[in-house]
C-alpha atoms as a PDB file:
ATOM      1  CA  UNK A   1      73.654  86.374 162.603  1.00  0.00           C
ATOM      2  CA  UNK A   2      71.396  89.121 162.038  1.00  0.00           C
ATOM      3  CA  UNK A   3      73.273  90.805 158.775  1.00  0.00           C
ATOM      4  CA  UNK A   4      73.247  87.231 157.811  1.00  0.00           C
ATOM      5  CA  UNK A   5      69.402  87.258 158.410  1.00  0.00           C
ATOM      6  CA  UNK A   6      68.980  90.832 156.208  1.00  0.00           C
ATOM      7  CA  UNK A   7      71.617  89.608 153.595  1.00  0.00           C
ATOM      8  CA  UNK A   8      69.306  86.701 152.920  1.00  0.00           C
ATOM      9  CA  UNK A   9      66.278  88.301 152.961  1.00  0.00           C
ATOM     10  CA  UNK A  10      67.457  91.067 150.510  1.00  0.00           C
ATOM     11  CA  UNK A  11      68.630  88.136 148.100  1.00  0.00           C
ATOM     12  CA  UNK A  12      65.073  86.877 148.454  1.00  0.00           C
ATOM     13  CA  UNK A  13      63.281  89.950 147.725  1.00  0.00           C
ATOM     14  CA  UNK A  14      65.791  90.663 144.650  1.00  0.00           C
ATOM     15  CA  UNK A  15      64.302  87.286 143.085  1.00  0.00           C
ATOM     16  CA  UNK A  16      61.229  87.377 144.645  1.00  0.00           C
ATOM     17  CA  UNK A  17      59.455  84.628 146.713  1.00  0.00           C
ATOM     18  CA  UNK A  18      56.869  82.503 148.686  1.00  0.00           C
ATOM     19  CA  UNK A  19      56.560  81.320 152.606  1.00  0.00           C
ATOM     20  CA  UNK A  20      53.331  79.926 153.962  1.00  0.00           C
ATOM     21  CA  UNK A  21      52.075  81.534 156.626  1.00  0.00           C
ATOM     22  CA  UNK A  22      50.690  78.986 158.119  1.00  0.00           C
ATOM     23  CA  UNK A  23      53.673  77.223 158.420  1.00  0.00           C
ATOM     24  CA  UNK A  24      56.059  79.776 160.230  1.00  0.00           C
ATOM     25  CA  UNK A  25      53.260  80.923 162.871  1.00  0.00           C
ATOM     26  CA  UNK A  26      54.789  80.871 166.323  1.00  0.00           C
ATOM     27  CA  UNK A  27      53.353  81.596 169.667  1.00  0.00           C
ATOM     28  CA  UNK A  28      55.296  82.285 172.863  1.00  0.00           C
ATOM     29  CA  UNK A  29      53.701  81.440 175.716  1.00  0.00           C
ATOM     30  CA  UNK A  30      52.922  85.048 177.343  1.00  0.00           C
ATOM     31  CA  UNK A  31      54.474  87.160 174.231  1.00  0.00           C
ATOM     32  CA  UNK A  32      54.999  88.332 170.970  1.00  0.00           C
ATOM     33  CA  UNK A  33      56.904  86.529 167.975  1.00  0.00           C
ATOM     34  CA  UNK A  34      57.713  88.602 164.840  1.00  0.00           C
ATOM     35  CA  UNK A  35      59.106  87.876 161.736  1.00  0.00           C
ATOM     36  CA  UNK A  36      60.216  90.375 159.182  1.00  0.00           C
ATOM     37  CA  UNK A  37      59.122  89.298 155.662  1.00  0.00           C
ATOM     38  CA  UNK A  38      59.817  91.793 153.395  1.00  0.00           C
ATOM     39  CA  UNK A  39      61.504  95.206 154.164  1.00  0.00           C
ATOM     40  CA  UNK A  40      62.972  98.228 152.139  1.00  0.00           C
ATOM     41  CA  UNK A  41      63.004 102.238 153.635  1.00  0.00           C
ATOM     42  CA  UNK A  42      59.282 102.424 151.777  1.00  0.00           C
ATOM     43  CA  UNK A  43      57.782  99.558 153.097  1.00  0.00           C
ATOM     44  CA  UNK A  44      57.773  96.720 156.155  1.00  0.00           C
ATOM     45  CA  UNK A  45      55.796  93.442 156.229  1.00  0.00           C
ATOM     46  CA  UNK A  46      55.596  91.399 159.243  1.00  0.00           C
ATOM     47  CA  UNK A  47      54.311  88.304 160.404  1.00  0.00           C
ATOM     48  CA  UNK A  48      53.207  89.233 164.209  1.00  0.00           C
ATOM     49  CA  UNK A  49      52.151  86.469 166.870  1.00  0.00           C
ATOM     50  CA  UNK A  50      50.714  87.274 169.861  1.00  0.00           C
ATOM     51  CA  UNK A  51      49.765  84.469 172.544  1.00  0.00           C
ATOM     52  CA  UNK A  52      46.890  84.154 173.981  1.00  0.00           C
ATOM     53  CA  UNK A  53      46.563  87.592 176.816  1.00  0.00           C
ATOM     54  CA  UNK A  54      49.229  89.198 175.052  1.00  0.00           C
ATOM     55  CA  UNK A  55      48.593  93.299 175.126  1.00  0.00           C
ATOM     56  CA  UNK A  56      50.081  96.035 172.674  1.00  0.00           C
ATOM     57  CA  UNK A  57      49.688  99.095 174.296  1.00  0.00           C
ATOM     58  CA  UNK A  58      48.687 102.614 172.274  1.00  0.00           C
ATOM     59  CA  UNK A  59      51.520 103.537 170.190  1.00  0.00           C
ATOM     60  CA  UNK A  60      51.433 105.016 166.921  1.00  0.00           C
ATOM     61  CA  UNK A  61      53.295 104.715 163.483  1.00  0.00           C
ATOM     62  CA  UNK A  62      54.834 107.702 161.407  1.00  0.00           C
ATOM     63  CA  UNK A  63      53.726 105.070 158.172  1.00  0.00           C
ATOM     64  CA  UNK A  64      49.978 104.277 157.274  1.00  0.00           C
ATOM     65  CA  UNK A  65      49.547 100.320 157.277  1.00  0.00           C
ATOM     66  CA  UNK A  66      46.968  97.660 157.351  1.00  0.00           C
ATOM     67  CA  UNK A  67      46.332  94.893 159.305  1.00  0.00           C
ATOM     68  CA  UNK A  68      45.054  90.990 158.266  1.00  0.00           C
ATOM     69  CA  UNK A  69      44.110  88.929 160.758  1.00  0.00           C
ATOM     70  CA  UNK A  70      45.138  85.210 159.903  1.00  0.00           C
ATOM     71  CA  UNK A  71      44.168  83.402 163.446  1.00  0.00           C
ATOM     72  CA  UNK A  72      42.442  83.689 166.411  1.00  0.00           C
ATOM     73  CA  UNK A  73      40.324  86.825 168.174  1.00  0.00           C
ATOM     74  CA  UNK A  74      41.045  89.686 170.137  1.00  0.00           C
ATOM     75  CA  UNK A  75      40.037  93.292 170.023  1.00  0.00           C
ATOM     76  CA  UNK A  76      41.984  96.205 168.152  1.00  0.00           C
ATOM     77  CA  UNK A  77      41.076  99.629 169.206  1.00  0.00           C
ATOM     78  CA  UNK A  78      41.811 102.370 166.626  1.00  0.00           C
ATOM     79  CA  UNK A  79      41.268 105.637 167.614  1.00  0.00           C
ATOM     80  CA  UNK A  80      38.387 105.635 169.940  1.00  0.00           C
ATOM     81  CA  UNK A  81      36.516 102.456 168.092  1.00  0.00           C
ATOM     82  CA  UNK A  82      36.809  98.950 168.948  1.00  0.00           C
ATOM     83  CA  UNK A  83      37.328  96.534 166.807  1.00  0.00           C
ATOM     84  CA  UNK A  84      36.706  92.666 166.731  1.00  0.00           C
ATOM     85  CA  UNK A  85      39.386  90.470 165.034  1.00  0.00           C
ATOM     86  CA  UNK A  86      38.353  87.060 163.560  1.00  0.00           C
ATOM     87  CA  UNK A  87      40.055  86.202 160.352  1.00  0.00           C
ATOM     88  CA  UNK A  88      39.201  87.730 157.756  1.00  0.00           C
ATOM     89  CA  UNK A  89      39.334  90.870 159.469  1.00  0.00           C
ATOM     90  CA  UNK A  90      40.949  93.938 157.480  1.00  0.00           C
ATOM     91  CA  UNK A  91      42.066  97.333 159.070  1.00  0.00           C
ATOM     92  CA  UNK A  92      43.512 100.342 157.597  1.00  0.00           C
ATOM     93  CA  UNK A  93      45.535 102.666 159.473  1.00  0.00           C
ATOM     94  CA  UNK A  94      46.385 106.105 158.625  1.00  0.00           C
ATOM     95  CA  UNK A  95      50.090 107.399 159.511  1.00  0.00           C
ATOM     96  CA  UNK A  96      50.375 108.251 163.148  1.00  0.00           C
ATOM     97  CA  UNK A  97      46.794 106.400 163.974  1.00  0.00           C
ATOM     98  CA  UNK A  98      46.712 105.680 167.765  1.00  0.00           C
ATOM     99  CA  UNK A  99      46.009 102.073 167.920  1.00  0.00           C
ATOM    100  CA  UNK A 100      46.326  99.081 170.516  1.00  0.00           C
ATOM    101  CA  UNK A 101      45.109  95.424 170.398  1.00  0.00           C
ATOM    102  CA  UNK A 102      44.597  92.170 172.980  1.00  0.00           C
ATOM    103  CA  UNK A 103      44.978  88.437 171.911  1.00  0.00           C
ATOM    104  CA  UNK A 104      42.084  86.595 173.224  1.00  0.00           C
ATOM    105  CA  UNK A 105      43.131  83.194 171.664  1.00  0.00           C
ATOM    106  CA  UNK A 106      46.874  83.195 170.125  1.00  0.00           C
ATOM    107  CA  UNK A 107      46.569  85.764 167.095  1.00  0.00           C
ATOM    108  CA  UNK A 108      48.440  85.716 163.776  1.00  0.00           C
ATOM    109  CA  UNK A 109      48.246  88.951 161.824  1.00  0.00           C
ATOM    110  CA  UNK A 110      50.187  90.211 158.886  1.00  0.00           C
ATOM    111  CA  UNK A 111      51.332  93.754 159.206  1.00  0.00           C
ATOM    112  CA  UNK A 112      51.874  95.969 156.010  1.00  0.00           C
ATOM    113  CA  UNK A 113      53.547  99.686 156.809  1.00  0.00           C
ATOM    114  CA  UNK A 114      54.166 101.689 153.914  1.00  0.00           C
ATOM    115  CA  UNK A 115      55.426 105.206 153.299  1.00  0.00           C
ATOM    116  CA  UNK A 116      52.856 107.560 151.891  1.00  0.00           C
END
């Protein structure tokens, strides 16, 4: 199922394409949903959900990214400074940035990572 998943999404991204966002948000109760949306060894976009009192601890990322909250609050730390997410919000992240975030309502963010 999951090659079949990649084959797909390969074919998309050959042709190109366009989801609504809005329409393929989903929040597990307690969790984290992701969905891949584009992917290649330079770059990853994601779709990430996070219910409501969901926690990503401090990790890091050997890519630089950005962040776009879609839905909901919560609070990203990067580095040592706190950040509130609404949407609207936008965050940059430089490769191997220690970051972390909480969902205080369900959150929808979309993820970019890219190479540098």
């Amino acid at each position: 199922m999951e090659n079949e998943k990649n084959k797909n999404l390969n074919e998309q991204m050959k042709e190109g394409f366009n989801i609504n966002l809005n329409e393929i948000m989903n929040f597990s109760e307690g969790g984290i949903n992701s969905r891949v949306l584009a992917k290649s060894e330079n770059y990853n976009y994601t779709l990430m959900n996070l219910a409501k009192g969901t926690d990503i601890d401090t990790h890091t990322s050997t890519k630089a990214g950005f962040v776009q909250i879609l839905k909901g609050k919560g609070t990203f730390k990067l580095f040592n400074n706190e950040i509130k997410l609404e949407p609207g919000v936008f965050i940059f992240m430089p490769a191997n940035a220690p970051h972390s975030l909480k969902a205080d309502e369900d959150l929808a963010m979309f993820l970019c990572l890219n190479s540098e």
